[in-house]
Protein backbone atom coordinates (compact mmCIF):
# COMPACT_ATOMS: atom_id res chain seq x y z
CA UNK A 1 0.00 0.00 0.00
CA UNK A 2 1.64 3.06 -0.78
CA UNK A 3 1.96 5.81 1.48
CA UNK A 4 2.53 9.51 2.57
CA UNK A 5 0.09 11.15 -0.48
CA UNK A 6 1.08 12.09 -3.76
CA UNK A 7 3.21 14.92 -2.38
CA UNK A 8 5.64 13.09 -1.31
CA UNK A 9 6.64 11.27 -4.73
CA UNK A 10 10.07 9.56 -4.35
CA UNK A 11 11.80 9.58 -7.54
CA UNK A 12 14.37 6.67 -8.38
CA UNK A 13 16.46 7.10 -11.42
CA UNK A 14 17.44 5.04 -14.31
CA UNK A 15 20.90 4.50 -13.33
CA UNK A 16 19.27 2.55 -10.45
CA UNK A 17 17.47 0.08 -12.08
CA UNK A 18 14.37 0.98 -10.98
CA UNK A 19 11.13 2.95 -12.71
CA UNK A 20 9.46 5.13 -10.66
CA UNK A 21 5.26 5.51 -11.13
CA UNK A 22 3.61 8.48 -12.44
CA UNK A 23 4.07 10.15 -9.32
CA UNK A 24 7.81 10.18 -9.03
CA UNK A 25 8.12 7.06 -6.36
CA UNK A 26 9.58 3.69 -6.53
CA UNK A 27 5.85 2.56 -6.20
CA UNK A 28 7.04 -1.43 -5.74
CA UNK A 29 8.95 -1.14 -2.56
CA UNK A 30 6.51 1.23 -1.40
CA UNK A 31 4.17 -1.68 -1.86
CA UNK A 32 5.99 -4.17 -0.26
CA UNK A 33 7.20 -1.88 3.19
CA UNK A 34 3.86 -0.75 3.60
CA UNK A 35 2.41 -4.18 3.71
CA UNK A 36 5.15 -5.76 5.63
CA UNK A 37 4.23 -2.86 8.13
CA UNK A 38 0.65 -3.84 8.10
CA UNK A 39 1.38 -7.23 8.57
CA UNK A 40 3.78 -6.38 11.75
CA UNK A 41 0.58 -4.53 13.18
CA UNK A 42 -2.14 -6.74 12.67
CA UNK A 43 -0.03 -9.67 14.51
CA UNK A 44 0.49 -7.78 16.96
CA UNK A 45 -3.05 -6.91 17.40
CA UNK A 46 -4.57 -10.31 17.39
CA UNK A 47 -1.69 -12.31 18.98
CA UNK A 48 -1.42 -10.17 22.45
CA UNK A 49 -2.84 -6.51 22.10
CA UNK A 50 0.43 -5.63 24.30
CA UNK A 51 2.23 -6.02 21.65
CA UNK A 52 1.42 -3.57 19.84
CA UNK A 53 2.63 -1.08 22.70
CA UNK A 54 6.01 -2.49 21.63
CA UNK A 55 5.41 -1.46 17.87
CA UNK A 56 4.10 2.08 18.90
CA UNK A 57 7.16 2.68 21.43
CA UNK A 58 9.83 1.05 18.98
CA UNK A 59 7.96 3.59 16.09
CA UNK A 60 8.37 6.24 18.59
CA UNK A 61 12.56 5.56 19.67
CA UNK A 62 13.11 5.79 15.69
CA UNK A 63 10.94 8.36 15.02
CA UNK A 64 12.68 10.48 17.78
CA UNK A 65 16.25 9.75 16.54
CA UNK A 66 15.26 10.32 13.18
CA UNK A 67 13.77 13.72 13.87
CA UNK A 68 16.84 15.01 16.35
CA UNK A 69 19.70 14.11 13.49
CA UNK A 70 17.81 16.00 11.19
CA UNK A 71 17.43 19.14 13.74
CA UNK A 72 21.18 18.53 14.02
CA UNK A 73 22.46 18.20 10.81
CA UNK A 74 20.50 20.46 8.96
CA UNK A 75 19.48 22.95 11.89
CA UNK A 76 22.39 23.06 14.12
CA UNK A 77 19.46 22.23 17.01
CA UNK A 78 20.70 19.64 19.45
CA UNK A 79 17.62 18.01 21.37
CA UNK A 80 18.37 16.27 24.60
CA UNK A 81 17.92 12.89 23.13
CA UNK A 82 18.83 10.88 25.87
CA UNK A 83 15.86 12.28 28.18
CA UNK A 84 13.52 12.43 25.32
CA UNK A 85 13.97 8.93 24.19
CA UNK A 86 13.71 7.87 27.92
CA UNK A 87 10.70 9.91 28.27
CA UNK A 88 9.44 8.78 25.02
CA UNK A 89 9.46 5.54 26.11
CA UNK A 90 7.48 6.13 29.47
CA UNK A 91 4.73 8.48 27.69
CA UNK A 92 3.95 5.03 25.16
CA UNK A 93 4.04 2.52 28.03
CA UNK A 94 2.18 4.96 30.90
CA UNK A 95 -0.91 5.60 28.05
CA UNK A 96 -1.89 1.43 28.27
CA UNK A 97 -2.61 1.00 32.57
CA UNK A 98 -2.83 5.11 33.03
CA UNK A 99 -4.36 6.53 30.42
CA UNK A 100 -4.38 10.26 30.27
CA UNK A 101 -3.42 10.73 33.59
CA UNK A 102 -0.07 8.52 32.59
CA UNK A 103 0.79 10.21 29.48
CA UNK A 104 0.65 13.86 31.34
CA UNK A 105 2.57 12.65 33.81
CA UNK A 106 5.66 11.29 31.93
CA UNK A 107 5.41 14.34 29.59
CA UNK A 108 5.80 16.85 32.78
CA UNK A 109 8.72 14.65 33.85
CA UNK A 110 10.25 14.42 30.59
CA UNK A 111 10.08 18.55 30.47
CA UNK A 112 12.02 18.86 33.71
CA UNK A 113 14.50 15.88 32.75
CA UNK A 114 15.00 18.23 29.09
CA UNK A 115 15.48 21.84 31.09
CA UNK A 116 18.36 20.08 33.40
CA UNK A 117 19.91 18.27 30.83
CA UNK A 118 20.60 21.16 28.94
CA UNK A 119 22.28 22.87 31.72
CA UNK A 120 25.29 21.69 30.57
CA UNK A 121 25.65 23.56 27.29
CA UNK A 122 25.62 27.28 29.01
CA UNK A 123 23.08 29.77 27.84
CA UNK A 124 23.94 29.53 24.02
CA UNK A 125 20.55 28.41 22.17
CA UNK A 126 19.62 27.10 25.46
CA UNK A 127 15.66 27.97 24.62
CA UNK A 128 16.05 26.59 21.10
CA UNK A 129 17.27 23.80 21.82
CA UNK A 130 14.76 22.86 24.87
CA UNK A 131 11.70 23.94 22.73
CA UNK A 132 13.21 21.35 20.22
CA UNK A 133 13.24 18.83 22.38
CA UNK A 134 9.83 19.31 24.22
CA UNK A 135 8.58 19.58 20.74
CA UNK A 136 9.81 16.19 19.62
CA UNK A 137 8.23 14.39 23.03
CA UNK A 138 5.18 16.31 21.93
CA UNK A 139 4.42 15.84 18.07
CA UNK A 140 6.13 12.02 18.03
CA UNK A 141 5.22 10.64 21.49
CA UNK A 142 2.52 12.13 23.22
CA UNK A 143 0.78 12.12 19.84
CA UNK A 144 1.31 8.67 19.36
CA UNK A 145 0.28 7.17 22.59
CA UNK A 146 -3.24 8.00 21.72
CA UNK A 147 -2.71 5.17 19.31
CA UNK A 148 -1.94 2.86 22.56
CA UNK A 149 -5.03 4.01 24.28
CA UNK A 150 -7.06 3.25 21.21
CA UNK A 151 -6.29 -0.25 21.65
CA UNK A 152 -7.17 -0.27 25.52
CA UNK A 153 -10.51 -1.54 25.31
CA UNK A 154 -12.29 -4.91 24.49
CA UNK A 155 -12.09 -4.47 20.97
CA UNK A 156 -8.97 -2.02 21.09
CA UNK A 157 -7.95 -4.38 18.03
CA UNK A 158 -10.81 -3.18 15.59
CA UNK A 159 -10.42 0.65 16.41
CA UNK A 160 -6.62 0.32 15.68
CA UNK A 161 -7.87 -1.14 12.26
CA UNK A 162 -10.03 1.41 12.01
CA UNK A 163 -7.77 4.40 12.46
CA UNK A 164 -5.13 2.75 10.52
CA UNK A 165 -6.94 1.63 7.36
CA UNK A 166 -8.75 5.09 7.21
CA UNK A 167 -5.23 6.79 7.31
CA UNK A 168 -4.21 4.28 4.39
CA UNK A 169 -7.43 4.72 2.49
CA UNK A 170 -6.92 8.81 2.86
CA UNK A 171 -3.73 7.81 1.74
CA UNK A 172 -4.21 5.74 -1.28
CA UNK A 173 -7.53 7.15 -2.55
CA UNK A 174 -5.19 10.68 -2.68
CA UNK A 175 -2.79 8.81 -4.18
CA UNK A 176 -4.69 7.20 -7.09
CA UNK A 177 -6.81 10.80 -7.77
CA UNK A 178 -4.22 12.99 -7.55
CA UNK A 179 -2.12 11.03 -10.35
CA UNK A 180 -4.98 10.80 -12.60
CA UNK A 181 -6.49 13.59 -12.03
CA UNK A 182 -4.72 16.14 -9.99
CA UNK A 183 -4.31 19.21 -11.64
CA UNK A 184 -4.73 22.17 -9.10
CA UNK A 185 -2.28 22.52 -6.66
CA UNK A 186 -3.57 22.71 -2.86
CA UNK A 187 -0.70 23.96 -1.25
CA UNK A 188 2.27 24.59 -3.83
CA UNK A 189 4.33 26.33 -1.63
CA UNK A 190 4.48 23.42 0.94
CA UNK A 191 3.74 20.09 -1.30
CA UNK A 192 3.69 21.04 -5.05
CA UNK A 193 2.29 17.70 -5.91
CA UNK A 194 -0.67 17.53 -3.51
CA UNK A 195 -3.86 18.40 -5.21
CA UNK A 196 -7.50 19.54 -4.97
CA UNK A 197 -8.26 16.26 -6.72
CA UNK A 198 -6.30 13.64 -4.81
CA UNK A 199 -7.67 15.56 -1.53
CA UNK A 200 -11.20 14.29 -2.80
CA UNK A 201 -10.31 11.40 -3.78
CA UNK A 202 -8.92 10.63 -0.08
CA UNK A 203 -11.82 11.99 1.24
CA UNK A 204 -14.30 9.47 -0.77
CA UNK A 205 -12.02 6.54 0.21
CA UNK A 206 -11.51 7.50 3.47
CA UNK A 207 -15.40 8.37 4.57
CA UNK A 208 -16.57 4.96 2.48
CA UNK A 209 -14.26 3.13 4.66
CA UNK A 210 -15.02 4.52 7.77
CA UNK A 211 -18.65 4.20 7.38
CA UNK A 212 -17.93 0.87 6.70
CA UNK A 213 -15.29 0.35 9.65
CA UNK A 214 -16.86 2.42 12.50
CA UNK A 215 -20.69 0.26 11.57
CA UNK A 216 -19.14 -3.00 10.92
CA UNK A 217 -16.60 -3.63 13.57
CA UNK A 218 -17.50 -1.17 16.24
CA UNK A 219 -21.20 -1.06 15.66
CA UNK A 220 -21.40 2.06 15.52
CA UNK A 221 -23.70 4.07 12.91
CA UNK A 222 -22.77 4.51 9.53
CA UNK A 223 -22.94 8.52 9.74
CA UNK A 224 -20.27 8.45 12.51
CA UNK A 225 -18.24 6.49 10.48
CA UNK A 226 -18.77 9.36 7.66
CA UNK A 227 -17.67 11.84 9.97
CA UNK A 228 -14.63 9.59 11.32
CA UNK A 229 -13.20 8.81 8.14
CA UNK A 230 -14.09 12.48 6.92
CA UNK A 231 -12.04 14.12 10.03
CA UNK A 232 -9.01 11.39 9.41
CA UNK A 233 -8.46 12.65 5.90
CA UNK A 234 -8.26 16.27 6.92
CA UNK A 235 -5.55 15.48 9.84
CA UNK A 236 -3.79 12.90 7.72
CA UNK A 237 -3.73 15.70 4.95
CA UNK A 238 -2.51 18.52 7.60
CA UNK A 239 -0.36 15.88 8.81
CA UNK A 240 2.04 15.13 5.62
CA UNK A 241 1.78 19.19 5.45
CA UNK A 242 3.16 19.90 8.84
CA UNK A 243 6.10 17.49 8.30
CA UNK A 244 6.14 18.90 4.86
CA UNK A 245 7.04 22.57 6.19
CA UNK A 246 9.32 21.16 8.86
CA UNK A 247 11.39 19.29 6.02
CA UNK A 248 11.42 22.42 3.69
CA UNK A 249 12.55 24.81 6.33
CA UNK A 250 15.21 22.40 7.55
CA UNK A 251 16.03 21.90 3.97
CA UNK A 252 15.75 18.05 3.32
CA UNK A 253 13.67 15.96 1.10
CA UNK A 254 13.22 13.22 3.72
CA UNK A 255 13.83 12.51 7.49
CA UNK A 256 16.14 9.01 6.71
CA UNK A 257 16.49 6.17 4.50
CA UNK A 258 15.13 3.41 6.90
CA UNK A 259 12.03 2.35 4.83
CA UNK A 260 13.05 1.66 1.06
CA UNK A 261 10.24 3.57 -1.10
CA UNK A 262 9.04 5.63 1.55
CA UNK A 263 12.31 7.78 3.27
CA UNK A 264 12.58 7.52 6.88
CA UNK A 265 9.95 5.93 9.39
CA UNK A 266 8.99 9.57 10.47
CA UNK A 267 8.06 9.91 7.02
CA UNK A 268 5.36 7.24 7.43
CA UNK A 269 3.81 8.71 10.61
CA UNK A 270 3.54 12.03 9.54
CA UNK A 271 -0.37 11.40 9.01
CA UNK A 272 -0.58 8.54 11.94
CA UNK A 273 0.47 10.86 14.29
CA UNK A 274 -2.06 13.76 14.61
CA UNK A 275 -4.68 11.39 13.24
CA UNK A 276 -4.02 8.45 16.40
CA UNK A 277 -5.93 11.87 18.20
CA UNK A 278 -8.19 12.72 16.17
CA UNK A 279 -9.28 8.88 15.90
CA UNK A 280 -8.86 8.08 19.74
CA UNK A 281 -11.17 11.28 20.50
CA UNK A 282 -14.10 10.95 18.16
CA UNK A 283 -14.14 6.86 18.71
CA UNK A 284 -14.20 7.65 22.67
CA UNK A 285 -17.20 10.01 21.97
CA UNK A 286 -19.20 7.60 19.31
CA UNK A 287 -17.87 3.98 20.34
CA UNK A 288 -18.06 4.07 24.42
């Protein structure tokens, strides 16, 4: 399944062997990462739901180193990484037996821990650097253990499906419009190759399937599922746009190299992040 929107075409060239698609990507490994990664989470899901705290928090440690050498190396902006992968780790695995109350906690620490840590360095970019690094805990972490507490109830398992495969259908029915079709730019400045046209074609794919998602395996109604997979699209969207921006200030076409096909593994949860909240809240208010 590909992913990351037609804006964020990956173009391979002919001295490598390998043809891109239409939109500039290396469409086959794309493919084959994104359903190894979908395989990964589904085991996890239907094995021992604990699991799949390990694939969040592992997401989270890469995610977080992938994001600080980029700061780094492009930026100059050295994050405290030791305290935010720490407290990285304790915001995933607090959100499973705490909930809220855990995540808030180990966020607060992981603040402090950041502030002292940086004492070191004297006063020189002392406030960039700390704002870095309580924004990484923020946007990667504390975003993403809304994920775990998605999978906290009985059928945890079905509203991880749901939030995932209506980030993927976003995803691919954007993907598939927007190369076809696309032909008016919806943010040029940002992502020249999103359009107008793949937006609506993520947003048909993406409310079909969670009217079909939210009634079917959480039995909930079908118009909540309309408005679930409606409200995933749009973060998904402002997701890849965000991370977008970030990339083009910091002046790099992707955050690493982990994932053939799709750049680095923040690169993937540029729309999971933002939309494990949207998800977590509007399931929590339709699906009690």
């Amino acid at each position: 399944m590909p992913a990351g929107g037609e804006q964020d075409a990956r173009a391979v060239s002919a001295d490598g062997g390998k043809k891109p698609s239409r939109a500039g990507r290396d469409l086959r490994s794309a493919i084959a990462v994104g359903v190894g990664l979908g395989v990964v989470v589904l085991v996890s899901l239907f094995t021992v739901r604990q699991v799949f705290i390990a694939v969040v928090a592992a997401a989270v440690a890469v995610s977080i180193f992938e994001l600080s050498r980029a700061l780094k190396t492009s930026a100059g902006i050295q994050v405290a990484l030791v305290p935010v992968l720490v407290g990285g780790q304790a915001v995933v695995w607090l959100a499973w037996p705490y909930e809220r109350a855990g995540v808030l906690s180990a966020f607060v620490i992981t603040m402090l821990a950041c502030m002292l840590w940086r004492l070191k360095d004297g006063a020189d970019g002392y406030l960039r650097d700390l704002t870095a690094s309580i924004f990484t805990v923020a946007y990667v972490a504390v975003f993403a253990s809304f994920a775990v507490m998605l999978v906290v109830p009985e059928d945890g398992a079905f509203r991880v499906i749901a939030f995932i495969l209506g980030v993927v259908l976003s995803d691919t029915g954007g993907y598939i419009a927007g190369v076809l079709f696309g032909k008016h730019p919806m943010a040029p400045t940002i992502s020249p190759k999103k359009s107008w046209e793949g937006f609506a074609g993520s947003l048909v794919a993406g409310m079909v399937g969670g009217a079909l998602t939210v009634s079917l395996l959480l039995e909930g109604q079908w118009w909540q599922g309309v408005l679930f997979g409606a409200a995933l699209v749009i973060s998904s969207t402002a997701g890849d746009l965000v991370e977008s921006l970030i990339k083009r200030d910091l002046g790099i076409k992707d955050m690493g190299t982990l994932l053939p096909g799709h750049g680095g593994l923040m690169d993937r949860m540029d729309s999971l992040l933002p939309s494990a909240v949207v998800g977590w809240l509007l399931l929590h208010l339709f699906v009690p």
